[in-house]
PDB file of N, CA and C in Angstrom:
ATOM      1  N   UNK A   1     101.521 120.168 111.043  1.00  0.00           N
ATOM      2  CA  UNK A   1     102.097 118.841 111.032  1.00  0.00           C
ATOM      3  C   UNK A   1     103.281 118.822 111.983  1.00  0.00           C
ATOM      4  N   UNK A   2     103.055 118.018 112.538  1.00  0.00           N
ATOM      5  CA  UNK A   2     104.505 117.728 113.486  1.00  0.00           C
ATOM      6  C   UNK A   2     105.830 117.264 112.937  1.00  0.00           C
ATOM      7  N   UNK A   3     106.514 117.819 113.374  1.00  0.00           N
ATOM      8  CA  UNK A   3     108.302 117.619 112.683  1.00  0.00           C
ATOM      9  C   UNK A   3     108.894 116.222 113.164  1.00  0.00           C
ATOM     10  N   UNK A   4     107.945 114.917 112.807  1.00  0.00           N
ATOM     11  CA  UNK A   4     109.302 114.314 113.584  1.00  0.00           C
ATOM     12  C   UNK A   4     109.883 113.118 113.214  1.00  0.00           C
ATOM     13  N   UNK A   5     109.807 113.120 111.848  1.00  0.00           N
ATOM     14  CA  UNK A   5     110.932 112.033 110.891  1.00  0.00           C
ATOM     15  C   UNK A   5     112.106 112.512 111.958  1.00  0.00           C
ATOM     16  N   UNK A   6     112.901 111.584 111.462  1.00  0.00           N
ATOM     17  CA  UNK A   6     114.258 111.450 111.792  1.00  0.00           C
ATOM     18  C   UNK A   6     115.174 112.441 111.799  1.00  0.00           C
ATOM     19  N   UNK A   7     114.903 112.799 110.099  1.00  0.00           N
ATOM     20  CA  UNK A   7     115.566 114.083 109.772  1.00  0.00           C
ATOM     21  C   UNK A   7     115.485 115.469 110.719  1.00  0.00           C
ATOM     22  N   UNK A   8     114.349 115.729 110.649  1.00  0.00           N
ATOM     23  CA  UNK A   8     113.664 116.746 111.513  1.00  0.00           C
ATOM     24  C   UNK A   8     114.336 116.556 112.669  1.00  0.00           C
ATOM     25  N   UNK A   9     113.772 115.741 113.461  1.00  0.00           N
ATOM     26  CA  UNK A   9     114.820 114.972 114.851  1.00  0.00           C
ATOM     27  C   UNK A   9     116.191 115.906 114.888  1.00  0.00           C
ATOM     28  N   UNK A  10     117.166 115.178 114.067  1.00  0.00           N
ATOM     29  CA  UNK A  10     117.986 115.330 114.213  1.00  0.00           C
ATOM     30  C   UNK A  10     119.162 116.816 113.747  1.00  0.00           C
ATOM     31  N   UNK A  11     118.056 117.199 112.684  1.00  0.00           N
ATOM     32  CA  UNK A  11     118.415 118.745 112.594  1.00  0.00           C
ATOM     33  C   UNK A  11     117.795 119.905 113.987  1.00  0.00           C
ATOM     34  N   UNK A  12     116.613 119.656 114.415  1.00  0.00           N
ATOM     35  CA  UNK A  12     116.123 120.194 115.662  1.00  0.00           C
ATOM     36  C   UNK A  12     117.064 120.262 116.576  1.00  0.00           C
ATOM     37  N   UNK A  13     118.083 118.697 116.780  1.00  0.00           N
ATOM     38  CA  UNK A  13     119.110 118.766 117.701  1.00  0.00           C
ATOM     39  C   UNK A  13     120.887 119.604 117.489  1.00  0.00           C
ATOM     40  N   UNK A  14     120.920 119.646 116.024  1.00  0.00           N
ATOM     41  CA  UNK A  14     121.621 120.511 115.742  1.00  0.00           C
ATOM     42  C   UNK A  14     121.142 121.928 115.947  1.00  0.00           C
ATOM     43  N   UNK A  15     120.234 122.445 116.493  1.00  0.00           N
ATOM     44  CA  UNK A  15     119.885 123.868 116.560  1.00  0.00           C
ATOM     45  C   UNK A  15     120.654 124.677 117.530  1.00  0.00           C
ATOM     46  N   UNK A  16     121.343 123.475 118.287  1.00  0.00           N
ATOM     47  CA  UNK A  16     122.038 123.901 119.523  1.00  0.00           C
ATOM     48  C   UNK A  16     123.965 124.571 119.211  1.00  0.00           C
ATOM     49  N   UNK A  17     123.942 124.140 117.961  1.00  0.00           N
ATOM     50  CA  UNK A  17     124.950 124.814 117.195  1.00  0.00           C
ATOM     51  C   UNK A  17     124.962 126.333 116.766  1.00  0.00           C
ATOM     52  N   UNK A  18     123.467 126.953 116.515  1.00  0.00           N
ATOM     53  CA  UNK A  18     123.852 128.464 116.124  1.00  0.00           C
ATOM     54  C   UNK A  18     122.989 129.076 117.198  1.00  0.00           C
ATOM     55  N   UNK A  19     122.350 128.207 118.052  1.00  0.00           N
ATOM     56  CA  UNK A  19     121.998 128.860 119.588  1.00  0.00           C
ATOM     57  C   UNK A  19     123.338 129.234 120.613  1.00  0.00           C
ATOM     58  N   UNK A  20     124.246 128.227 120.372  1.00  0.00           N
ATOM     59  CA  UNK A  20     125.905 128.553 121.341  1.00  0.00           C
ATOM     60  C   UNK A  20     126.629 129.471 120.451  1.00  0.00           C
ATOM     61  N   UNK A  21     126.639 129.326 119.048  1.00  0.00           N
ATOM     62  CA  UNK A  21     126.859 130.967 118.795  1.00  0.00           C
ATOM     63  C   UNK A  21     126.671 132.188 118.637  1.00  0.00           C
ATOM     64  N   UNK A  22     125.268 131.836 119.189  1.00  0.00           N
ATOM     65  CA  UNK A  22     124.178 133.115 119.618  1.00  0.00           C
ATOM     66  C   UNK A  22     124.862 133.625 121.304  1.00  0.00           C
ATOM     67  N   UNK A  23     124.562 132.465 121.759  1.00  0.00           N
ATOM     68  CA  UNK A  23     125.324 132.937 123.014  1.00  0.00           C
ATOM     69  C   UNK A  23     126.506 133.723 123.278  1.00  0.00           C
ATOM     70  N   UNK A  24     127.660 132.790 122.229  1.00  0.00           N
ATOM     71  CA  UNK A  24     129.292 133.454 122.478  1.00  0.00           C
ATOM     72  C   UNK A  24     128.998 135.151 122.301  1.00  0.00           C
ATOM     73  N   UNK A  25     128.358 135.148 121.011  1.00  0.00           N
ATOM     74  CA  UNK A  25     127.843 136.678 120.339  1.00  0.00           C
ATOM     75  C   UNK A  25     127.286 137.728 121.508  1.00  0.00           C
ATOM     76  N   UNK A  26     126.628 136.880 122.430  1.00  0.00           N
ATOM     77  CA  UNK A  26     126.187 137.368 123.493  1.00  0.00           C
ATOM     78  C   UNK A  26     126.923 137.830 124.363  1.00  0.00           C
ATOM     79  N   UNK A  27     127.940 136.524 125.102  1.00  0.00           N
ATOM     80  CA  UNK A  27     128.847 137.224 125.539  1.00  0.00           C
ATOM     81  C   UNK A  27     130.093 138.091 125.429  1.00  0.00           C
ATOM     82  N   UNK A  28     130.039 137.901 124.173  1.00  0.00           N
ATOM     83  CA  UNK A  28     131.190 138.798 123.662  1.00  0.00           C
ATOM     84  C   UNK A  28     132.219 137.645 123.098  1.00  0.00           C
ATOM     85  N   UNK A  29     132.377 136.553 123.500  1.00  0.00           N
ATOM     86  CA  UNK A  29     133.845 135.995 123.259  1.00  0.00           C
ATOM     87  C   UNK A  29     133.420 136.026 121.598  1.00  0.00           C
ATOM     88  N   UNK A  30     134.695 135.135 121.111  1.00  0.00           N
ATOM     89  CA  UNK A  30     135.318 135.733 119.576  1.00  0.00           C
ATOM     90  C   UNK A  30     134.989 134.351 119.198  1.00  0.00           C
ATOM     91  N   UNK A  31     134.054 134.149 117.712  1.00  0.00           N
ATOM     92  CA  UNK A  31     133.525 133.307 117.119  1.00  0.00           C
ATOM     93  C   UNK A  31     133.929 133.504 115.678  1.00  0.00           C
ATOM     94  N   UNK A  32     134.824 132.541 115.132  1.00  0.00           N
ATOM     95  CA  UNK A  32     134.992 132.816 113.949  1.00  0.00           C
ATOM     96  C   UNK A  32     134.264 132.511 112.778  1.00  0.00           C
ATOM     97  N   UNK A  33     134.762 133.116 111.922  1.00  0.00           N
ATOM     98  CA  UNK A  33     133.547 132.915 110.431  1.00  0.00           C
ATOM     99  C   UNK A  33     133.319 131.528 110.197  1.00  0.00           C
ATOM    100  N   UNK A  34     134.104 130.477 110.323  1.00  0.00           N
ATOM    101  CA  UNK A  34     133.792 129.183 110.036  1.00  0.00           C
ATOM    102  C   UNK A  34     132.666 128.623 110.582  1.00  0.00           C
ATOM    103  N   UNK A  35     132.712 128.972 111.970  1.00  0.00           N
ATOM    104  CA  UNK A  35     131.734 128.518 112.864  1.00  0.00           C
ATOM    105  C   UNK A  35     130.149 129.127 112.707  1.00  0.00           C
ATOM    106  N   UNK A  36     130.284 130.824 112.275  1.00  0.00           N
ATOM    107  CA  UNK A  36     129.229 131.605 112.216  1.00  0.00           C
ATOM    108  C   UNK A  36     128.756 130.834 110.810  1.00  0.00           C
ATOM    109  N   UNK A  37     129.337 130.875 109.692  1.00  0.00           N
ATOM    110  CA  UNK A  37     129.223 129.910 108.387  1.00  0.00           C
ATOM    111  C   UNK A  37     127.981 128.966 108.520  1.00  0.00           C
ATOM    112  N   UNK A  38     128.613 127.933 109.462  1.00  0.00           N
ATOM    113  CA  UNK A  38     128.105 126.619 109.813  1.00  0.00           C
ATOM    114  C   UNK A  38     126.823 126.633 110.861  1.00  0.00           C
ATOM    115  N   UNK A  39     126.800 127.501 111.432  1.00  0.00           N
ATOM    116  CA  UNK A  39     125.541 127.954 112.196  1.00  0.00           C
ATOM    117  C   UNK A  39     124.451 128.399 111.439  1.00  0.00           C
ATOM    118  N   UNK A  40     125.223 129.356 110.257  1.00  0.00           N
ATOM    119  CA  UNK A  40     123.749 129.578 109.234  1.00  0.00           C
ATOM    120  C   UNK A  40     123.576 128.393 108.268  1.00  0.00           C
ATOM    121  N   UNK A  41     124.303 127.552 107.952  1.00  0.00           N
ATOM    122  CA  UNK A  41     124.104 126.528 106.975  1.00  0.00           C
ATOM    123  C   UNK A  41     123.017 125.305 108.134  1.00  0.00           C
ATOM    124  N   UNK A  42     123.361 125.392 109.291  1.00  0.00           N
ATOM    125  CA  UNK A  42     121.953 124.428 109.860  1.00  0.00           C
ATOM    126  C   UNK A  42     121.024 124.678 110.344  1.00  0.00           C
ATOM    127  N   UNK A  43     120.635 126.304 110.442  1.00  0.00           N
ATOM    128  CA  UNK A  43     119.860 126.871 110.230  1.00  0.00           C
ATOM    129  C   UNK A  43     118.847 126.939 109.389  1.00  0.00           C
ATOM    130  N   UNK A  44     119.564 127.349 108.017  1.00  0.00           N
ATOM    131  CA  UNK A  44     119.046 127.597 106.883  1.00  0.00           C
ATOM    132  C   UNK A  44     118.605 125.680 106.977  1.00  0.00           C
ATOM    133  N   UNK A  45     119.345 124.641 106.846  1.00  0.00           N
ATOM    134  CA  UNK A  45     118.688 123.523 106.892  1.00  0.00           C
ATOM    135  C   UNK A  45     117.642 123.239 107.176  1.00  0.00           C
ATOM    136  N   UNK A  46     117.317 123.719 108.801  1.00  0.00           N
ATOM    137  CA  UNK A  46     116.248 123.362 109.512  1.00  0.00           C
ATOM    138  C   UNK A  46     114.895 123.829 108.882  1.00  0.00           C
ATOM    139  N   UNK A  47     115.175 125.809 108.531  1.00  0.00           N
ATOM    140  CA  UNK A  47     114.031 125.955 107.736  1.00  0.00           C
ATOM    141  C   UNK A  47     113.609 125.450 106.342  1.00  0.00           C
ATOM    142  N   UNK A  48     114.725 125.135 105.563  1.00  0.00           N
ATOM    143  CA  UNK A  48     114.408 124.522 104.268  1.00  0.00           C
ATOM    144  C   UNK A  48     113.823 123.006 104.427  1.00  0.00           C
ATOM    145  N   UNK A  49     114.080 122.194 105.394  1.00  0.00           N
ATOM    146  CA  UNK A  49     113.497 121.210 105.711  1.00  0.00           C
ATOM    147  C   UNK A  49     111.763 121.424 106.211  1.00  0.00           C
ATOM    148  N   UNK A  50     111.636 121.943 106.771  1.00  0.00           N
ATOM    149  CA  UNK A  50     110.055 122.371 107.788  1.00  0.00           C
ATOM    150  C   UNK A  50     109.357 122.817 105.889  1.00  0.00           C
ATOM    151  N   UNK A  51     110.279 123.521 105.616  1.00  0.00           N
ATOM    152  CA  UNK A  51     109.285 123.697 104.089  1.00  0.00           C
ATOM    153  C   UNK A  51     108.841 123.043 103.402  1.00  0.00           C
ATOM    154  N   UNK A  52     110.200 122.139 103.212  1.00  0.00           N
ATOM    155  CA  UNK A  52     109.656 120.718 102.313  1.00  0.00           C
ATOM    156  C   UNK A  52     108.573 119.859 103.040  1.00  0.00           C
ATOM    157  N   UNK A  53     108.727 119.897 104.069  1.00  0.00           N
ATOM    158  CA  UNK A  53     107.383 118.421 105.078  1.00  0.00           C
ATOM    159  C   UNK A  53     106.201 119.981 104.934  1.00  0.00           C
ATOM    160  N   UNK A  54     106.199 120.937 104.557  1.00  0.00           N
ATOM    161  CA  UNK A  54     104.816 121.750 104.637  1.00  0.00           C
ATOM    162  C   UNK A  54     104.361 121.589 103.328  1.00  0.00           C
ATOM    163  N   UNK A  55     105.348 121.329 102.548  1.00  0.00           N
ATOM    164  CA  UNK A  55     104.868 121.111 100.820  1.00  0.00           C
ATOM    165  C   UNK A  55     104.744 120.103 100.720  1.00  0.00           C
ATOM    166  N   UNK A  56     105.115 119.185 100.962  1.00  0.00           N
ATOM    167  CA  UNK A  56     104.272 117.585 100.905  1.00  0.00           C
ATOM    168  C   UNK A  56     103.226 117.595 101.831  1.00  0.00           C
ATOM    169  N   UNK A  57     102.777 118.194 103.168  1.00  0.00           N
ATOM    170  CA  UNK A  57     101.829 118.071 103.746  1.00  0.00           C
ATOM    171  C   UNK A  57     100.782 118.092 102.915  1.00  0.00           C
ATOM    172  N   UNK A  58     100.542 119.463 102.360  1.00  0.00           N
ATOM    173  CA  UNK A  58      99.995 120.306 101.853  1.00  0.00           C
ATOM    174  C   UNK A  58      99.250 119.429 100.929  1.00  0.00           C
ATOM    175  N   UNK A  59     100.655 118.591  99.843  1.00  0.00           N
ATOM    176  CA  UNK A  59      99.968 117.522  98.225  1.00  0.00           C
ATOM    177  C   UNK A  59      99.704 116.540  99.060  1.00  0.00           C
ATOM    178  N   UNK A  60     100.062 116.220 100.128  1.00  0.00           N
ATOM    179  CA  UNK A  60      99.812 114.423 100.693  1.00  0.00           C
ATOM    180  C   UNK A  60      98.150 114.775 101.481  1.00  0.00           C
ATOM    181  N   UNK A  61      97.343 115.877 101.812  1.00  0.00           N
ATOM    182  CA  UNK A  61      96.228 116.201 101.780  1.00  0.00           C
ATOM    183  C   UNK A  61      95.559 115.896 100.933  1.00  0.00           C
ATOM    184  N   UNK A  62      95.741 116.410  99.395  1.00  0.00           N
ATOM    185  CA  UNK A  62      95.382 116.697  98.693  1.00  0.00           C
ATOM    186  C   UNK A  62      94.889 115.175  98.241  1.00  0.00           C
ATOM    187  N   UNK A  63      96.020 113.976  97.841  1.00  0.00           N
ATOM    188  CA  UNK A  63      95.849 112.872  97.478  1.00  0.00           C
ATOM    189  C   UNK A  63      95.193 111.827  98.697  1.00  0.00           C
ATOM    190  N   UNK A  64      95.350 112.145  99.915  1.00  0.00           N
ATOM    191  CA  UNK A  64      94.566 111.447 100.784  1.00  0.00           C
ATOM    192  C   UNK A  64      92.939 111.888 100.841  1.00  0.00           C
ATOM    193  N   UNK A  65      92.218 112.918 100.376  1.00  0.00           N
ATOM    194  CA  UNK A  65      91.346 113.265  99.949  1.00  0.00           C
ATOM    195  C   UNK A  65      91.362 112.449  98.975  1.00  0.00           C
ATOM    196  N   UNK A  66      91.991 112.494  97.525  1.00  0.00           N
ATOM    197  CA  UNK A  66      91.550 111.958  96.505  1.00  0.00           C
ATOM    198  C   UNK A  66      91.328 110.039  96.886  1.00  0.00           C
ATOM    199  N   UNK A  67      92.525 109.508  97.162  1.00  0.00           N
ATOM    200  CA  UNK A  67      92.293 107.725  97.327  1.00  0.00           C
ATOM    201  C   UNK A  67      90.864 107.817  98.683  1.00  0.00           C
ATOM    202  N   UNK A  68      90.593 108.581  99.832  1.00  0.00           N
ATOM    203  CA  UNK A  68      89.272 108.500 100.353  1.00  0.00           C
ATOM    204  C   UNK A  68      87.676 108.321  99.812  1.00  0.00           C
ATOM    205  N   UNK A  69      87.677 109.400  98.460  1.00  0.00           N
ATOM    206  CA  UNK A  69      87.010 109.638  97.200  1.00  0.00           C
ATOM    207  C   UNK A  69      86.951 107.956  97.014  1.00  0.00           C
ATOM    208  N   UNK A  70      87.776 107.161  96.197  1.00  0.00           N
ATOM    209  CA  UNK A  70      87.793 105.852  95.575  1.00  0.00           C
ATOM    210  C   UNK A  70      87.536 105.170  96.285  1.00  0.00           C
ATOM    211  N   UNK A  71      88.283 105.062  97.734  1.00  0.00           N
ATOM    212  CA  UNK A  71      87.569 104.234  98.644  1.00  0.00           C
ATOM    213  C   UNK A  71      85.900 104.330  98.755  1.00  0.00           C
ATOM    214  N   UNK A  72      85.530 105.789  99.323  1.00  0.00           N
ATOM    215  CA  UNK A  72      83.740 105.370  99.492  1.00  0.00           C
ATOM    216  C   UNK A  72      83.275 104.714  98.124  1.00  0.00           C
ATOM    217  N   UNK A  73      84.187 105.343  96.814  1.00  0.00           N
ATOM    218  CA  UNK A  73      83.200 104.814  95.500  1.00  0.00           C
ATOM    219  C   UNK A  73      83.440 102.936  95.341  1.00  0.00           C
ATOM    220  N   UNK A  74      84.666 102.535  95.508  1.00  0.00           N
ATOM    221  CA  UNK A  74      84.590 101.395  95.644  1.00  0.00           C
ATOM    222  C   UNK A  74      83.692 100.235  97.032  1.00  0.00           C
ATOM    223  N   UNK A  75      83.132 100.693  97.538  1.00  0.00           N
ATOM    224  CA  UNK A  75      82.519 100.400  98.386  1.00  0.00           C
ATOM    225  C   UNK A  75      81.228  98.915  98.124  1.00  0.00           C
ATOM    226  N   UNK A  76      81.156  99.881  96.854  1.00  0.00           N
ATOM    227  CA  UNK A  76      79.938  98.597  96.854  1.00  0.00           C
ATOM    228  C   UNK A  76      80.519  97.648  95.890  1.00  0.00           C
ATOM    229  N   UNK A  77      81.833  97.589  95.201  1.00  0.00           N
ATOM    230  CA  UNK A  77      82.376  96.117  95.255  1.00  0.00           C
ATOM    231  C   UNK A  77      82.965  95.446  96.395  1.00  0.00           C
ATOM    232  N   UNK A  78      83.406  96.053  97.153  1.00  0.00           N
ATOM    233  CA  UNK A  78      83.761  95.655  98.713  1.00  0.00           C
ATOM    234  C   UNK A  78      82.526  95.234  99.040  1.00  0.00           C
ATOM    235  N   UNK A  79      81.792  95.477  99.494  1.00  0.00           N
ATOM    236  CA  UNK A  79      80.732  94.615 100.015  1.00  0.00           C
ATOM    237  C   UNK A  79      79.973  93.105  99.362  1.00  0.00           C
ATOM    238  N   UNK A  80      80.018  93.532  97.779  1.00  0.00           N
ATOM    239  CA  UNK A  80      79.789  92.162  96.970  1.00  0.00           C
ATOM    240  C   UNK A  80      80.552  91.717  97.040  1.00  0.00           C
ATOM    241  N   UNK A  81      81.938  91.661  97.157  1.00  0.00           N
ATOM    242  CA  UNK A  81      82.771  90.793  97.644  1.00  0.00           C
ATOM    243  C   UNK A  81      82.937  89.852  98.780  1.00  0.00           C
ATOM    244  N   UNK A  82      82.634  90.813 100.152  1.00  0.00           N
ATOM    245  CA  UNK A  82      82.075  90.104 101.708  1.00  0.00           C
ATOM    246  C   UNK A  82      81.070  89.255 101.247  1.00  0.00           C
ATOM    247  N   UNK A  83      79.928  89.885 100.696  1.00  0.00           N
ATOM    248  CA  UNK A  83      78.869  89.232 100.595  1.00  0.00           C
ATOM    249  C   UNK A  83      78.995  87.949 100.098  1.00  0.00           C
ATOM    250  N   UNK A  84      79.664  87.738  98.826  1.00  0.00           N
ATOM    251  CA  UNK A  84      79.942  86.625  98.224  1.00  0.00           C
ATOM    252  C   UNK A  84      80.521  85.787  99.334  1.00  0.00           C
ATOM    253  N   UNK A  85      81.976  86.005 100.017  1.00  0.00           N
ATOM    254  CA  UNK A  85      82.681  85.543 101.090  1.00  0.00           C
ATOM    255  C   UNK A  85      81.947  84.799 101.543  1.00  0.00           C
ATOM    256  N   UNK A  86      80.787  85.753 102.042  1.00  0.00           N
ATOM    257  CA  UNK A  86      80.181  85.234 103.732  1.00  0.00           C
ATOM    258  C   UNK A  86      79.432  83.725 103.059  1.00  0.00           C
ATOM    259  N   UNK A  87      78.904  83.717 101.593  1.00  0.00           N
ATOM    260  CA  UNK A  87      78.026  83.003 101.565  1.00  0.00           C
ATOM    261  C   UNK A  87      78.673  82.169 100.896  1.00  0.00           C
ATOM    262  N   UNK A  88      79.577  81.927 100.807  1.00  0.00           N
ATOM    263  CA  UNK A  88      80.596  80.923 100.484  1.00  0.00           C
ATOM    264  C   UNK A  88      81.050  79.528 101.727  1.00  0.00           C
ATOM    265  N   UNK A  89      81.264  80.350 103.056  1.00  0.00           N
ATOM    266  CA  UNK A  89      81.292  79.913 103.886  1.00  0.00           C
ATOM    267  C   UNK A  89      80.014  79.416 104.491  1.00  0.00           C
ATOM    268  N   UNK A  90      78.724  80.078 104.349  1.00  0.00           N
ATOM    269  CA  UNK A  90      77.714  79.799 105.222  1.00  0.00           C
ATOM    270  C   UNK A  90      77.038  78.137 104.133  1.00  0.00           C
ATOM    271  N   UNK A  91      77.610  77.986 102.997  1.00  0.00           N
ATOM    272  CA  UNK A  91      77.711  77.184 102.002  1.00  0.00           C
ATOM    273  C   UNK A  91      78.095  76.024 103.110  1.00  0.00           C
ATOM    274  N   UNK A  92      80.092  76.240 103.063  1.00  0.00           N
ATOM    275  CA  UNK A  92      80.611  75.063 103.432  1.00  0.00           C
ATOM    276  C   UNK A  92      80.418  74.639 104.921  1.00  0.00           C
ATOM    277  N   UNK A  93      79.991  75.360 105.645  1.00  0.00           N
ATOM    278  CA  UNK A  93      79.264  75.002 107.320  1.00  0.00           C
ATOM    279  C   UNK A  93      77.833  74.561 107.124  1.00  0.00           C
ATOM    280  N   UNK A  94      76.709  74.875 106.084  1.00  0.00           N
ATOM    281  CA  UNK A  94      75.956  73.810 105.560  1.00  0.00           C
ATOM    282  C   UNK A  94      76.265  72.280 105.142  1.00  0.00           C
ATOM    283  N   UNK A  95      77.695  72.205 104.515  1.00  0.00           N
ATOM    284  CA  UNK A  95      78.164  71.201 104.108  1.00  0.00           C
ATOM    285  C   UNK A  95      78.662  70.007 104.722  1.00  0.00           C
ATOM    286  N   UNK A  96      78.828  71.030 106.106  1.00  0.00           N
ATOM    287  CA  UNK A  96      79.911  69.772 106.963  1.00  0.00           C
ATOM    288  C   UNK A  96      78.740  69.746 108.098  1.00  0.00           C
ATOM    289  N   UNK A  97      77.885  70.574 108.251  1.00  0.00           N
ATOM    290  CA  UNK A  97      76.346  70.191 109.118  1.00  0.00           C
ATOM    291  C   UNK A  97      75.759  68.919 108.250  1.00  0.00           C
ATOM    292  N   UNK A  98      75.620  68.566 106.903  1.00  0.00           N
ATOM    293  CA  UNK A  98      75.291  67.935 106.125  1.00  0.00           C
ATOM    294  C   UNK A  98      75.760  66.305 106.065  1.00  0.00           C
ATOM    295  N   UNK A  99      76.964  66.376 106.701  1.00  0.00           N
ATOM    296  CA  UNK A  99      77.915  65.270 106.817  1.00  0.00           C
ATOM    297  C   UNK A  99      78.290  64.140 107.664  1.00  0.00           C
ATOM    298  N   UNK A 100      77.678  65.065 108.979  1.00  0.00           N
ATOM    299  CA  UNK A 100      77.466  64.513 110.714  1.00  0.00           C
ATOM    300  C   UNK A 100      76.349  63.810 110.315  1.00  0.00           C
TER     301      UNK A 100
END
């Protein structure tokens, strides 16, 4: 499933927060705990988010299977329904052919 509510969006764009303190780490300069803190807290976000949209993927399968199920079974009141429709109308265009 693709990530791209809003949420997702916009935590994806925060990734660039514990990627630049990947970098500093890289280069050596001095990154303090607050910052390292906050790099794993939108981190940890990003993956706890991707989990949750994989666990609803997962049940929102599950129930789009099931209402598909009801749809084909309701089918043939859907059609007695058109059917009725159509001949409701093919009624009142008899009616007003009837009238001329």
């Amino acid at each position: 499933m693709l990530l791209t509510s809003p949420l997702a969006v916009t935590l994806g764009l925060s990734l660039t927060i514990p990627l630049a303190i990947a970098g500093d780490l890289y280069r050596s300069a001095p990154v303090s705990v607050f910052s390292f803190i906050g790099g794993v807290l939108v981190l940890g976000s990003f993956v706890g988010n991707g989990m949750m949209d994989l666990k609803a993927a997962e049940e929102g399968t599950l129930v789009a299977s099931e209402l598909l199920t009801e749809d084909l079974e309701g089918n043939d009141e859907r059609e007695a329904l058109l059917s009725r429709e159509g001949s409701d109308e093919e009624d009142e265009a008899g009616e007003r052919e009837g009238r001329r």
